[in-house]
PDB file of N, CA and C in Angstrom:
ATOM      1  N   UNK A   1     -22.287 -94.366 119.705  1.00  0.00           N
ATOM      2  CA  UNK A   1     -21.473 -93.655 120.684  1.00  0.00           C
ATOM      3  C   UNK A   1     -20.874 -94.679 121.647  1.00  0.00           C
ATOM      4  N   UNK A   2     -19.604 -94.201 121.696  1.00  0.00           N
ATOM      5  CA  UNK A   2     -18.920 -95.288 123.069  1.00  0.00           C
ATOM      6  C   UNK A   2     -19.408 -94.955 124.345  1.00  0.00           C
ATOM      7  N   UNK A   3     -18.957 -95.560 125.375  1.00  0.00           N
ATOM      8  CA  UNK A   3     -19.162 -95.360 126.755  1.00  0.00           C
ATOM      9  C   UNK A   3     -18.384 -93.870 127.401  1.00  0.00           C
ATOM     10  N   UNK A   4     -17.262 -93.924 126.832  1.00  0.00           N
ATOM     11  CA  UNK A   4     -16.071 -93.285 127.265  1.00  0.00           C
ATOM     12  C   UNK A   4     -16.907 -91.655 126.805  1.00  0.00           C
ATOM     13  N   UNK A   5     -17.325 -91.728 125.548  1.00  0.00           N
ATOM     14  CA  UNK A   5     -17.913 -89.906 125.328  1.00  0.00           C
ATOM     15  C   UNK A   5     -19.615 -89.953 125.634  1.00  0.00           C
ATOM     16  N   UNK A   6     -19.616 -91.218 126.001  1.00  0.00           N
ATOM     17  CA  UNK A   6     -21.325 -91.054 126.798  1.00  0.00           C
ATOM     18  C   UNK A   6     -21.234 -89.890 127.956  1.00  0.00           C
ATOM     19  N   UNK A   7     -20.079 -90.454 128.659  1.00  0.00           N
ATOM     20  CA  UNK A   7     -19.854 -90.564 130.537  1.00  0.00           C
ATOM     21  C   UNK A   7     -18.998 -88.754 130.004  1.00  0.00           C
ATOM     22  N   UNK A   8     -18.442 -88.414 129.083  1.00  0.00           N
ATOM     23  CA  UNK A   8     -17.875 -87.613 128.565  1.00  0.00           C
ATOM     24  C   UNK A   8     -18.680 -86.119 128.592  1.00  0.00           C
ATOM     25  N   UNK A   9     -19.843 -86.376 127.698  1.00  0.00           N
ATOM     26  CA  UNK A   9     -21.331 -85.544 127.212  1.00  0.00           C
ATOM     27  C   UNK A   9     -21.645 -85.344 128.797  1.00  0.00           C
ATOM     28  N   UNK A  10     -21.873 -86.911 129.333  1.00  0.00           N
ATOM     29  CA  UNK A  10     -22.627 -86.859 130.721  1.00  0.00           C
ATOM     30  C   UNK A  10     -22.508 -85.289 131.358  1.00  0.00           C
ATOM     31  N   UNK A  11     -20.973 -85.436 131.373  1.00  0.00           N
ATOM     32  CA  UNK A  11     -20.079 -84.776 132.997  1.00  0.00           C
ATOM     33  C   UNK A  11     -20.024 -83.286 131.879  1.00  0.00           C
ATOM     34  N   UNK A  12     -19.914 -82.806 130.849  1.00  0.00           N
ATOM     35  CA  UNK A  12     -19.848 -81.463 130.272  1.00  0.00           C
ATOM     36  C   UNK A  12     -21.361 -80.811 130.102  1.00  0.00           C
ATOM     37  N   UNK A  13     -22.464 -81.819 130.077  1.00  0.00           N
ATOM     38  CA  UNK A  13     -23.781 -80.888 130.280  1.00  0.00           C
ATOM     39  C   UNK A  13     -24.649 -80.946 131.041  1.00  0.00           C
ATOM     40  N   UNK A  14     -24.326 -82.004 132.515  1.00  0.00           N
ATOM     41  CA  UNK A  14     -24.849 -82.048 133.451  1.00  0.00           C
ATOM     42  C   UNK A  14     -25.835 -81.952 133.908  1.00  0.00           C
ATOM     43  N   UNK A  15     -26.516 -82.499 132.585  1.00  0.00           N
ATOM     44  CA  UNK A  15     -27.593 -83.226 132.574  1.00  0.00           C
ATOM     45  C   UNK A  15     -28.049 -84.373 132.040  1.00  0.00           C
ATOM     46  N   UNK A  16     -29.281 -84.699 131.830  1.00  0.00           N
ATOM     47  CA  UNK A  16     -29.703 -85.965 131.272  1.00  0.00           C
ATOM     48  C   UNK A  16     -30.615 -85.765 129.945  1.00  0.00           C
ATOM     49  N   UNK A  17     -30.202 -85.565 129.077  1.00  0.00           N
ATOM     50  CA  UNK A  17     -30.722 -85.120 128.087  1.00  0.00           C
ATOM     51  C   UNK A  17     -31.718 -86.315 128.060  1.00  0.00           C
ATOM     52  N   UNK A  18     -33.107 -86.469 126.784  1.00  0.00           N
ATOM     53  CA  UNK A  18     -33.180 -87.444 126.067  1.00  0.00           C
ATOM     54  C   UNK A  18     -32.436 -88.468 125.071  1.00  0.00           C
ATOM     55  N   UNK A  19     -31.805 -87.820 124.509  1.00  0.00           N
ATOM     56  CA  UNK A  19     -31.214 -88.775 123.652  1.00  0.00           C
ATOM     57  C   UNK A  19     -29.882 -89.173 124.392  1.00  0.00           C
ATOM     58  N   UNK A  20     -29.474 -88.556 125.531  1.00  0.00           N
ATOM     59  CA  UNK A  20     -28.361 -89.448 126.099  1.00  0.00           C
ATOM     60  C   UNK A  20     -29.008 -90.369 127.170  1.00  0.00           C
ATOM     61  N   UNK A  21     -30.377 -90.427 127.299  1.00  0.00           N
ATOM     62  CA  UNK A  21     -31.126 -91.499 128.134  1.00  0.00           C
ATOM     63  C   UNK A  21     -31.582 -92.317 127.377  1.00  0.00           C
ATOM     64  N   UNK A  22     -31.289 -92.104 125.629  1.00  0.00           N
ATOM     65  CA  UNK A  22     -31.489 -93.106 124.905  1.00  0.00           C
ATOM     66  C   UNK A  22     -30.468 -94.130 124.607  1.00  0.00           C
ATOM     67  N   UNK A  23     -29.384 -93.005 124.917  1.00  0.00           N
ATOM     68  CA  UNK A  23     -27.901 -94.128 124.499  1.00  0.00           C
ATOM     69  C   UNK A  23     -27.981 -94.637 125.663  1.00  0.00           C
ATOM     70  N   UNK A  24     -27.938 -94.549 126.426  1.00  0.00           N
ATOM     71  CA  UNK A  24     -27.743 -95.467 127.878  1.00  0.00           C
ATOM     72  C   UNK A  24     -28.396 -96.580 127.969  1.00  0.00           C
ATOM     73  N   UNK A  25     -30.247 -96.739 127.817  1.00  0.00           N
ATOM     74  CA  UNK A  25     -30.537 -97.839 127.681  1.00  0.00           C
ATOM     75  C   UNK A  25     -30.026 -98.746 126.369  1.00  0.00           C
ATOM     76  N   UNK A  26     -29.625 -97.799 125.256  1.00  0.00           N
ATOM     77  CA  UNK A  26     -29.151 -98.558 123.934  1.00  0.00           C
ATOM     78  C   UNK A  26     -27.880 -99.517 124.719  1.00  0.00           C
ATOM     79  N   UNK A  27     -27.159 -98.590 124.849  1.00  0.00           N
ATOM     80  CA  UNK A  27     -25.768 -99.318 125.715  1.00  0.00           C
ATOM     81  C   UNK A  27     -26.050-100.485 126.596  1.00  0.00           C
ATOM     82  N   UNK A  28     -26.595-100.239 127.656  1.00  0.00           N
ATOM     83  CA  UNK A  28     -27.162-101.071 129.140  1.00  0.00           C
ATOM     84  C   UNK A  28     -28.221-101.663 129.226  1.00  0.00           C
ATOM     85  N   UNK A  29     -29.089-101.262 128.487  1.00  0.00           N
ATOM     86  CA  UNK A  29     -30.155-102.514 128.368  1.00  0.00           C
ATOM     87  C   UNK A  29     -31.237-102.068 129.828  1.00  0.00           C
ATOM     88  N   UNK A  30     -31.503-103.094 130.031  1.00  0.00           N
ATOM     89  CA  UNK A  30     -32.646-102.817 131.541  1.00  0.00           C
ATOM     90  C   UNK A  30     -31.869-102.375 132.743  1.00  0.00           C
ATOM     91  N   UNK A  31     -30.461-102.438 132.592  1.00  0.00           N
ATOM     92  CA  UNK A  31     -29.766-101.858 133.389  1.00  0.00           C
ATOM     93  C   UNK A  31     -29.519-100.853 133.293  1.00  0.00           C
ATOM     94  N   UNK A  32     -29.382-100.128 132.196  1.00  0.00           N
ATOM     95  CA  UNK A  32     -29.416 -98.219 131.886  1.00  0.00           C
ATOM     96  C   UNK A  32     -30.900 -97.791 132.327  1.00  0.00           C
ATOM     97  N   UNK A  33     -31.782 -98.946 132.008  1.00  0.00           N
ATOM     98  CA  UNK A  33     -33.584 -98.224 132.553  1.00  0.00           C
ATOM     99  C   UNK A  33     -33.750 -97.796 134.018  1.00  0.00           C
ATOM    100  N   UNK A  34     -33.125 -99.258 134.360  1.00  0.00           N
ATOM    101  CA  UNK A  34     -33.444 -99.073 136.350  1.00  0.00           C
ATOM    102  C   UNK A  34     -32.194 -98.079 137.114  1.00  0.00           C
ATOM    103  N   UNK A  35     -31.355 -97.550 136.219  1.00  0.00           N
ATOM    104  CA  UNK A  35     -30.357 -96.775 136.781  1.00  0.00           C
ATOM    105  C   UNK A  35     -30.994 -95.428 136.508  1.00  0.00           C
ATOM    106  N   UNK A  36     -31.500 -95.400 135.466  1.00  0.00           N
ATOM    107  CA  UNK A  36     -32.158 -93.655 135.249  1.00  0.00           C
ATOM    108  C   UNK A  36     -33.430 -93.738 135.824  1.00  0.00           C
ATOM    109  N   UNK A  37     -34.049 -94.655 136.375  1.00  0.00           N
ATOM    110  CA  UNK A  37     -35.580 -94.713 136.713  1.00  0.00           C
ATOM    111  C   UNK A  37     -34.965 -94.132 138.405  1.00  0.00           C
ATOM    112  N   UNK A  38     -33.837 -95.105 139.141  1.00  0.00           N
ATOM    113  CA  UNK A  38     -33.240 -94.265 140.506  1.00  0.00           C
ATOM    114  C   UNK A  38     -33.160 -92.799 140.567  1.00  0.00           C
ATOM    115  N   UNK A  39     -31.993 -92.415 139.627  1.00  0.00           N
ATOM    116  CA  UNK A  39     -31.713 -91.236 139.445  1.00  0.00           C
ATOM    117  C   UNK A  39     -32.932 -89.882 139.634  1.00  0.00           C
ATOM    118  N   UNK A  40     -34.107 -90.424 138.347  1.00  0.00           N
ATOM    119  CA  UNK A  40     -34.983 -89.744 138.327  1.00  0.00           C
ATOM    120  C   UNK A  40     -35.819 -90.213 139.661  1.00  0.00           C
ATOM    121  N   UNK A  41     -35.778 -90.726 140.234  1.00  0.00           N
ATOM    122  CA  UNK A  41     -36.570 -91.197 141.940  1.00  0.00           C
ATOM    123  C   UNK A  41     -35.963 -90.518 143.398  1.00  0.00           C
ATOM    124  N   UNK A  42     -34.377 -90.318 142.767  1.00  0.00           N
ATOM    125  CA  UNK A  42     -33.837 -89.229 143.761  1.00  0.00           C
ATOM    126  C   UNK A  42     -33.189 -90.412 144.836  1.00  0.00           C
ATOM    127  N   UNK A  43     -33.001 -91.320 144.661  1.00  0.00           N
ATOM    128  CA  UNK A  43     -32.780 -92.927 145.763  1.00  0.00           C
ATOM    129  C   UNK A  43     -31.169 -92.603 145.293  1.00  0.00           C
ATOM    130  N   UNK A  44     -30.122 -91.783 145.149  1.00  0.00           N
ATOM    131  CA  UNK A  44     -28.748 -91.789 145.158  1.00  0.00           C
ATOM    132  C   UNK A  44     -28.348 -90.692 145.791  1.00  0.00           C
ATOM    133  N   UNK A  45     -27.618 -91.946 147.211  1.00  0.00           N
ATOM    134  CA  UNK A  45     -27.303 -90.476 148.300  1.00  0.00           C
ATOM    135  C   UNK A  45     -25.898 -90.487 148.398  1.00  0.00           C
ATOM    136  N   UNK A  46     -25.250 -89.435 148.650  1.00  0.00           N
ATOM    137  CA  UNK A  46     -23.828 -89.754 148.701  1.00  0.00           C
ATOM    138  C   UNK A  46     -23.032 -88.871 150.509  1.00  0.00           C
ATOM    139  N   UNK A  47     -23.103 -89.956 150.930  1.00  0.00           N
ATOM    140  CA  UNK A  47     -22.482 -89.785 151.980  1.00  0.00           C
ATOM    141  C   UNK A  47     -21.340 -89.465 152.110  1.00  0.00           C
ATOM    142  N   UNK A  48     -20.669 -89.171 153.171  1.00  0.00           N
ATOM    143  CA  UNK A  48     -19.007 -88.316 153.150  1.00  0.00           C
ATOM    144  C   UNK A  48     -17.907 -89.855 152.873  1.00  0.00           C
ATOM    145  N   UNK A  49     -18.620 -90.936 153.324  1.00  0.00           N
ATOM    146  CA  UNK A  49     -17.813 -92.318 153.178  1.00  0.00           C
ATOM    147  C   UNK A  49     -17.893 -93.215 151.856  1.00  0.00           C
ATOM    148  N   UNK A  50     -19.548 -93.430 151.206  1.00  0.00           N
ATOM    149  CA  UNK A  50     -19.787 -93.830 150.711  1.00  0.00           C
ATOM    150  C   UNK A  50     -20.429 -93.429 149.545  1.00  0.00           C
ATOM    151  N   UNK A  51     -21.128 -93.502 148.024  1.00  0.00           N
ATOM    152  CA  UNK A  51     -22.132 -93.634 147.531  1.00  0.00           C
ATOM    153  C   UNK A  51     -23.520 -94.664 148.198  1.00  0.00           C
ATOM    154  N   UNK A  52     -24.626 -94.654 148.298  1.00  0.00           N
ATOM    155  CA  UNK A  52     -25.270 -95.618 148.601  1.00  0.00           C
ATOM    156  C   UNK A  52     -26.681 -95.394 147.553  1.00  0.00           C
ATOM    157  N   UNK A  53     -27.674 -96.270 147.029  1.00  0.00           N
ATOM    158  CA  UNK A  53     -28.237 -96.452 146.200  1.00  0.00           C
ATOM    159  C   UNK A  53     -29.227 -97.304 147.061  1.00  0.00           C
ATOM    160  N   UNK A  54     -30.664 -96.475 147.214  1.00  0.00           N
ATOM    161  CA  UNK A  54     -32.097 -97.246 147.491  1.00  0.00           C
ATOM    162  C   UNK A  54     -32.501 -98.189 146.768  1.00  0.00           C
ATOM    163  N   UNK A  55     -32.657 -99.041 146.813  1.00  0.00           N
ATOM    164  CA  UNK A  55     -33.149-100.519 146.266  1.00  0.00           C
ATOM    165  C   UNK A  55     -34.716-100.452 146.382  1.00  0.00           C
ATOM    166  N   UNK A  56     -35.418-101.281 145.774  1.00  0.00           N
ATOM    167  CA  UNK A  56     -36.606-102.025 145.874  1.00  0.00           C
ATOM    168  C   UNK A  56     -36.819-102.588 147.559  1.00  0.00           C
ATOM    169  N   UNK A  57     -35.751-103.365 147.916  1.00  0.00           N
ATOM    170  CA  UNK A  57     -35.698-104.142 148.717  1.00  0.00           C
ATOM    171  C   UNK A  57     -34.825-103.306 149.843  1.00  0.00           C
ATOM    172  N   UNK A  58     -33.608-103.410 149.730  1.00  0.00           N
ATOM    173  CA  UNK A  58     -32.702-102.667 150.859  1.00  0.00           C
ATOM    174  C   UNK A  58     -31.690-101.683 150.173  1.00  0.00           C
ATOM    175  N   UNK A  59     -30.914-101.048 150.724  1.00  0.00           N
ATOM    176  CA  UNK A  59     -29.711-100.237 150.593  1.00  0.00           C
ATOM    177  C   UNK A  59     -28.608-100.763 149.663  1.00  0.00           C
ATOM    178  N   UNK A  60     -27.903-100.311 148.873  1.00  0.00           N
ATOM    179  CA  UNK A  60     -26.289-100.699 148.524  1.00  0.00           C
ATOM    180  C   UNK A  60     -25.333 -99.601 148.359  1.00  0.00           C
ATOM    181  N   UNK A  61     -24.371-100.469 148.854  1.00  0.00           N
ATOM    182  CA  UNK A  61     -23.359 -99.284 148.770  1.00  0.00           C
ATOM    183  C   UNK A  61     -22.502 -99.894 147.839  1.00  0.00           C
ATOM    184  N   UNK A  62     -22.140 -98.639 147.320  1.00  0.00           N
ATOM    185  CA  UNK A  62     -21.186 -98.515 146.290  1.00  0.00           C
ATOM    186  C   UNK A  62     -20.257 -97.747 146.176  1.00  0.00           C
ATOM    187  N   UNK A  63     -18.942 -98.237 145.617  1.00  0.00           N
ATOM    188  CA  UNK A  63     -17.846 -97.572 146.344  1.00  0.00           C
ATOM    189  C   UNK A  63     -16.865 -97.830 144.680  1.00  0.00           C
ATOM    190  N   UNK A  64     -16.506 -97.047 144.117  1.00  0.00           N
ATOM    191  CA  UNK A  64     -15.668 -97.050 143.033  1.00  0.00           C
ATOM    192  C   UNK A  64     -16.181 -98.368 142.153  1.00  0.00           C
ATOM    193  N   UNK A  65     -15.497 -99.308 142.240  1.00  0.00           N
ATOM    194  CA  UNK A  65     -16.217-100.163 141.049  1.00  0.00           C
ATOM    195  C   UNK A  65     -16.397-102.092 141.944  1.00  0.00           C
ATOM    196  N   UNK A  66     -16.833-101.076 143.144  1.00  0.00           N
ATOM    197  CA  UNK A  66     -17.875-102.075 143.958  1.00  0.00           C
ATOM    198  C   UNK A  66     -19.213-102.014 144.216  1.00  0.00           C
ATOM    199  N   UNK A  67     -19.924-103.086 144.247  1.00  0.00           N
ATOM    200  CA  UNK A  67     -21.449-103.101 144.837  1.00  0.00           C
ATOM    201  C   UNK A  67     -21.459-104.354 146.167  1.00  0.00           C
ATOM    202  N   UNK A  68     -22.765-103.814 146.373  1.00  0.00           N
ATOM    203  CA  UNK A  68     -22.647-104.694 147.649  1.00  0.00           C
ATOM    204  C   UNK A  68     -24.434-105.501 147.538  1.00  0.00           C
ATOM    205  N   UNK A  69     -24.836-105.298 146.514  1.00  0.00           N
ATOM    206  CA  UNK A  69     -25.424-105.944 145.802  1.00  0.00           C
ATOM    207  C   UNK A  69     -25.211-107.520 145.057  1.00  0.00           C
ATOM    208  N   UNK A  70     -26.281-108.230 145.453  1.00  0.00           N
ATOM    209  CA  UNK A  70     -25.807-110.073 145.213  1.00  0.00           C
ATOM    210  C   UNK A  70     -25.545-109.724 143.651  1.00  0.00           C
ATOM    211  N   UNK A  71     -26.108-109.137 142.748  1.00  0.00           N
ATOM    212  CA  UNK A  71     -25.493-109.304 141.433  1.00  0.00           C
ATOM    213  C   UNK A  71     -24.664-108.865 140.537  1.00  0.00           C
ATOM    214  N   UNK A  72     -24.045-108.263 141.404  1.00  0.00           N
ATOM    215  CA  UNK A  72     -22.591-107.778 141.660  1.00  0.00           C
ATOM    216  C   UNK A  72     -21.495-108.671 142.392  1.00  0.00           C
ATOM    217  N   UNK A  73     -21.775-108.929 143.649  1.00  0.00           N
ATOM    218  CA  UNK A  73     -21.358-110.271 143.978  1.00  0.00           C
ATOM    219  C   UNK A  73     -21.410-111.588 143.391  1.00  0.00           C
ATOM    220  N   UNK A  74     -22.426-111.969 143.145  1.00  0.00           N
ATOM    221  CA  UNK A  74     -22.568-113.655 142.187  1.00  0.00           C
ATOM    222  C   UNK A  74     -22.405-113.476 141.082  1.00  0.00           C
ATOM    223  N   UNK A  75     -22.772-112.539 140.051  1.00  0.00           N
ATOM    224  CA  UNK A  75     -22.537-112.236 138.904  1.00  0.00           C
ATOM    225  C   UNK A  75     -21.132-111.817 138.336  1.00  0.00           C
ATOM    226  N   UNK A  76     -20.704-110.732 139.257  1.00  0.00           N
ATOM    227  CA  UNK A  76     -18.916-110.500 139.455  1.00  0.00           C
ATOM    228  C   UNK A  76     -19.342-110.107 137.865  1.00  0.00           C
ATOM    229  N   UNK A  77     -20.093-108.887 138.029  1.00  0.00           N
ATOM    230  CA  UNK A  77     -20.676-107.931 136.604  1.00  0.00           C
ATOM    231  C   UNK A  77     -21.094-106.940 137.199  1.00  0.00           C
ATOM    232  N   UNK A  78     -21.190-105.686 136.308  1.00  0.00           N
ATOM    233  CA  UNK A  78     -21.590-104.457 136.988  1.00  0.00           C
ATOM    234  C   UNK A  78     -22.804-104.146 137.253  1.00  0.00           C
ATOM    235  N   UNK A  79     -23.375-104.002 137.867  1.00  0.00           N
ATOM    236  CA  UNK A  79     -24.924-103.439 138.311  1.00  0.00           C
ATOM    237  C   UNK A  79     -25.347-102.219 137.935  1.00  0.00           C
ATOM    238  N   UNK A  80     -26.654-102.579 138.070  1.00  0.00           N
ATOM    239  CA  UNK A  80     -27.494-100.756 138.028  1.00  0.00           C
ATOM    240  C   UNK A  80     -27.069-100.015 138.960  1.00  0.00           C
ATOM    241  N   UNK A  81     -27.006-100.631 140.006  1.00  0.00           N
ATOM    242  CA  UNK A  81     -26.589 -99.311 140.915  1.00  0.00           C
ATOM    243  C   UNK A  81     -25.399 -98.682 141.138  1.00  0.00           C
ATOM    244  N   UNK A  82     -24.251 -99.606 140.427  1.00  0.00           N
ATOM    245  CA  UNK A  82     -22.803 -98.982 140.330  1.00  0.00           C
ATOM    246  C   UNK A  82     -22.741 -98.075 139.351  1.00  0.00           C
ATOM    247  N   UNK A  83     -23.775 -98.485 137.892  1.00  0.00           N
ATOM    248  CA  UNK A  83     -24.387 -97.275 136.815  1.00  0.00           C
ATOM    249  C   UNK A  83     -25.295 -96.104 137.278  1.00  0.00           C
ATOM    250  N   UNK A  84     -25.739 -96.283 138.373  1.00  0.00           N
ATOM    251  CA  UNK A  84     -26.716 -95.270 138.568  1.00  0.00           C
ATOM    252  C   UNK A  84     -25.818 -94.504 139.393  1.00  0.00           C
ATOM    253  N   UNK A  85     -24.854 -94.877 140.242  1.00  0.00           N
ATOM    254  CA  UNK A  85     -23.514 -94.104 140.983  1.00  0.00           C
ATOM    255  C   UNK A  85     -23.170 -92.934 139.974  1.00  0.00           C
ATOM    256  N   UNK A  86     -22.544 -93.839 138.944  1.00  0.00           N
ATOM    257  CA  UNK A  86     -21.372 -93.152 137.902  1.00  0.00           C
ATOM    258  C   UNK A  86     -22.277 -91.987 137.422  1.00  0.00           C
ATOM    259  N   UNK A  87     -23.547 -92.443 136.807  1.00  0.00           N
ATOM    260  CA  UNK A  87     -24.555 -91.920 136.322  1.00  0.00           C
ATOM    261  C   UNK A  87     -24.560 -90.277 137.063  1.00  0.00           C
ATOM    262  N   UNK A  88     -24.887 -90.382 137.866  1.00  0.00           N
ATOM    263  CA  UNK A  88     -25.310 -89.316 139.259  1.00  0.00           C
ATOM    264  C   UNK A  88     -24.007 -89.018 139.315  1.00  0.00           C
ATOM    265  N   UNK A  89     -22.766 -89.332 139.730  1.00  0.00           N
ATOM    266  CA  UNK A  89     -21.921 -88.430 140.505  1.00  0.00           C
ATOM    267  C   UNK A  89     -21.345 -87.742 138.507  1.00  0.00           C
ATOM    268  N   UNK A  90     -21.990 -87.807 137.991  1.00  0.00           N
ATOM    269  CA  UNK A  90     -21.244 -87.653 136.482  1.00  0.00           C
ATOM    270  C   UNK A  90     -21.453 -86.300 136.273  1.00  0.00           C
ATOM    271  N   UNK A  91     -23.065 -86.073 136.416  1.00  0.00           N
ATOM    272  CA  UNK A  91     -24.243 -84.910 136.314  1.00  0.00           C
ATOM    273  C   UNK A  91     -24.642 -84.360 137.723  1.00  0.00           C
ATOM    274  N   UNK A  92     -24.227 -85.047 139.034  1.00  0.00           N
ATOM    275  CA  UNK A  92     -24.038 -84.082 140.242  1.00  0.00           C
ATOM    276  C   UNK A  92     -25.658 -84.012 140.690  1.00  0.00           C
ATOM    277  N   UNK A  93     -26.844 -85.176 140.264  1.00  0.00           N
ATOM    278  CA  UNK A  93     -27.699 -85.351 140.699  1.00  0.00           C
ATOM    279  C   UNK A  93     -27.947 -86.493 141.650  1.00  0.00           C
ATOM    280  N   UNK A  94     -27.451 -86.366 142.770  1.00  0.00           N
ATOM    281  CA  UNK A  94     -27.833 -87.231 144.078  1.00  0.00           C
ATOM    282  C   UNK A  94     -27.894 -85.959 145.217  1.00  0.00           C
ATOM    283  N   UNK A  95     -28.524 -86.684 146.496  1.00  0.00           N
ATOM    284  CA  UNK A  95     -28.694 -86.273 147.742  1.00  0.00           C
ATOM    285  C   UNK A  95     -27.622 -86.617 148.460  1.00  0.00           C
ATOM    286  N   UNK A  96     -26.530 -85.572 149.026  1.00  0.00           N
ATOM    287  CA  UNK A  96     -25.803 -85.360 149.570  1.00  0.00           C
ATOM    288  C   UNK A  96     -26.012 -85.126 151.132  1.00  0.00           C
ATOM    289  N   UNK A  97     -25.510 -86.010 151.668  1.00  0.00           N
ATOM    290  CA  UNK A  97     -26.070 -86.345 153.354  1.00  0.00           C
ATOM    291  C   UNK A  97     -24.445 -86.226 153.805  1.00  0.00           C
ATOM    292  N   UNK A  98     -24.269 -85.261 154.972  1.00  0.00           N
ATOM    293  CA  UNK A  98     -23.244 -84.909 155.579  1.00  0.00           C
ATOM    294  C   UNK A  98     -23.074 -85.136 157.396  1.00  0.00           C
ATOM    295  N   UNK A  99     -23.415 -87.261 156.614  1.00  0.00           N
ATOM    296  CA  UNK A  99     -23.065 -87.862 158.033  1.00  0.00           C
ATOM    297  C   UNK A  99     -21.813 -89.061 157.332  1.00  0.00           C
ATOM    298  N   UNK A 100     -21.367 -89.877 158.273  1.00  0.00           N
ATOM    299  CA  UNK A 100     -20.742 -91.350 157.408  1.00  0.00           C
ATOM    300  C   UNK A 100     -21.352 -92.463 157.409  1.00  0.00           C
ATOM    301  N   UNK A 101     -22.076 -92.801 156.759  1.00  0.00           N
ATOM    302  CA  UNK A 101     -22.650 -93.966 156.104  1.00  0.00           C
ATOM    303  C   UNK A 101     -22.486 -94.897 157.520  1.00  0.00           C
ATOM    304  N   UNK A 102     -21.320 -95.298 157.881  1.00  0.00           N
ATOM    305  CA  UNK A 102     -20.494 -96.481 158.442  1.00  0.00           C
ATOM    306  C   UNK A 102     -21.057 -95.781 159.869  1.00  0.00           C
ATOM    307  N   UNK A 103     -21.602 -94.599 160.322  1.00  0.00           N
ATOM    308  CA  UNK A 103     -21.978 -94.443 161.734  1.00  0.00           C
ATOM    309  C   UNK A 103     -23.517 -94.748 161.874  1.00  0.00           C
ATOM    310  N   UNK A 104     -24.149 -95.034 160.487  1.00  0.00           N
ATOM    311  CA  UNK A 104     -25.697 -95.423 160.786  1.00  0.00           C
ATOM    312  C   UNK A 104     -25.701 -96.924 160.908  1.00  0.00           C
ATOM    313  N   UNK A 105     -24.374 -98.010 161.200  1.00  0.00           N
ATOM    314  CA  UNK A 105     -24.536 -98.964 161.075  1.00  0.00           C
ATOM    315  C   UNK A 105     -24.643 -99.434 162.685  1.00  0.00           C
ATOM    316  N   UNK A 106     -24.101 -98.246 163.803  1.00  0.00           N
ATOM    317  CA  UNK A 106     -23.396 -98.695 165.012  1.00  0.00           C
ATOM    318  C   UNK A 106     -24.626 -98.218 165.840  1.00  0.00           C
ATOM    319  N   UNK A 107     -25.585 -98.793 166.598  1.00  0.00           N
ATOM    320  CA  UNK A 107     -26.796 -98.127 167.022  1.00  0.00           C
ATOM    321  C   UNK A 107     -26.120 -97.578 168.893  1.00  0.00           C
ATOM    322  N   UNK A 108     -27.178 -97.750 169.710  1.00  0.00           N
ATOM    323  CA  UNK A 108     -26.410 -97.559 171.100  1.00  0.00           C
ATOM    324  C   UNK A 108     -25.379 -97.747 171.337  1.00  0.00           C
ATOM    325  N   UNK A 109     -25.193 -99.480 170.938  1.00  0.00           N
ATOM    326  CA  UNK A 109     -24.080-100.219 171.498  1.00  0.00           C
ATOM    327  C   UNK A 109     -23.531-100.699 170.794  1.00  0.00           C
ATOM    328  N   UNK A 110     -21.859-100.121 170.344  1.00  0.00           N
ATOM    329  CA  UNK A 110     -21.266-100.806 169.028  1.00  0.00           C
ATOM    330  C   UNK A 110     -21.209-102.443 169.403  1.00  0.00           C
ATOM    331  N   UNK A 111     -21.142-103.361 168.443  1.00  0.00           N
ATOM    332  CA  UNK A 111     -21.075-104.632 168.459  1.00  0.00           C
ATOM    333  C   UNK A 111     -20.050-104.856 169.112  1.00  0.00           C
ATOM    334  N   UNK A 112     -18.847-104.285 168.905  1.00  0.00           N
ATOM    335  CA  UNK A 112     -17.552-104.692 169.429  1.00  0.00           C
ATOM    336  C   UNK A 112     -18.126-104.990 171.244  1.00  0.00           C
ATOM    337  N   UNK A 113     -18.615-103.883 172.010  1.00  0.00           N
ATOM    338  CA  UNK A 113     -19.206-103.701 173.190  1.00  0.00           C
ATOM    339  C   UNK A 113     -20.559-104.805 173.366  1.00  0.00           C
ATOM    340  N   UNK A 114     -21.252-104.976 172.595  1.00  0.00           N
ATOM    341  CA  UNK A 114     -22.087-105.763 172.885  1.00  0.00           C
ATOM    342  C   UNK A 114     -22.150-107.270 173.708  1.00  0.00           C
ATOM    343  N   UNK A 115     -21.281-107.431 173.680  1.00  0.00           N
ATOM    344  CA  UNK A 115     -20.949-109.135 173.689  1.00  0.00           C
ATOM    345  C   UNK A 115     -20.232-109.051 174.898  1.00  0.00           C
ATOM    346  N   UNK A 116     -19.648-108.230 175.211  1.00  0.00           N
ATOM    347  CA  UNK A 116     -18.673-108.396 176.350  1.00  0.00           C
ATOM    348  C   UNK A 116     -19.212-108.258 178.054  1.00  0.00           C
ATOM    349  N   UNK A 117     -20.168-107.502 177.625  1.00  0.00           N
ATOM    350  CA  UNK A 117     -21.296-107.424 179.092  1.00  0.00           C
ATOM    351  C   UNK A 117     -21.626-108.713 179.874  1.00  0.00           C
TER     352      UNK A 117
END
């Protein structure tokens, strides 16, 4: 099976079957594993600004066919978590949070204000 009627199947039965969690790791390798291991962990939230994806370590956001993830950056290759995005917004299984991403970054005092005191 190609990618194109993977992501195809995905989005018409909106779910995750077995055997389409078989093509995925067939396809992706340890990167189809750790994208359905998220999914099934519930770590894909989708904010009104962003996608964002719980890490091991910290947060990434992901935004169409960006990560903000170093191996995405240094690698300038696609990540699990840009697969675990597509993955989730395909089949409509993430946590939907109805704040903007970009306002949990600004605490009391936006930075812009900080400095100028």
């Amino acid at each position: 099976m190609d990618v194109e009627h993977l992501f195809e199947l995905l989005a018409e039965r909106k779910s995750l079957t077995p055997e389409l969690c078989d093509e995925i790791i067939r396809i992706y390798g340890e990167r189809g594993r750790k994208a359905l291991q998220a999914i099934d962990e519930r770590r894909i939230k989708k904010y009104r600004d962003f996608f964002i994806v719980v890490g091991a370590s910290d947060e990434y956001i992901v935004d169409e066919d960006f990560c903000t993830c170093r191996d995405f950056i240094f690698r300038k290759g696609r990540c699990w978590h840009e697969l675990a995005v597509k993955i989730a917004a395909a089949i409509g299984s993430f946590d939907e949070i109805e704040l903007w991403y970009q306002d949990t970054w600004i605490g009391d005092d936006p930075p812009d204000k900080q400095y100028l005191s």
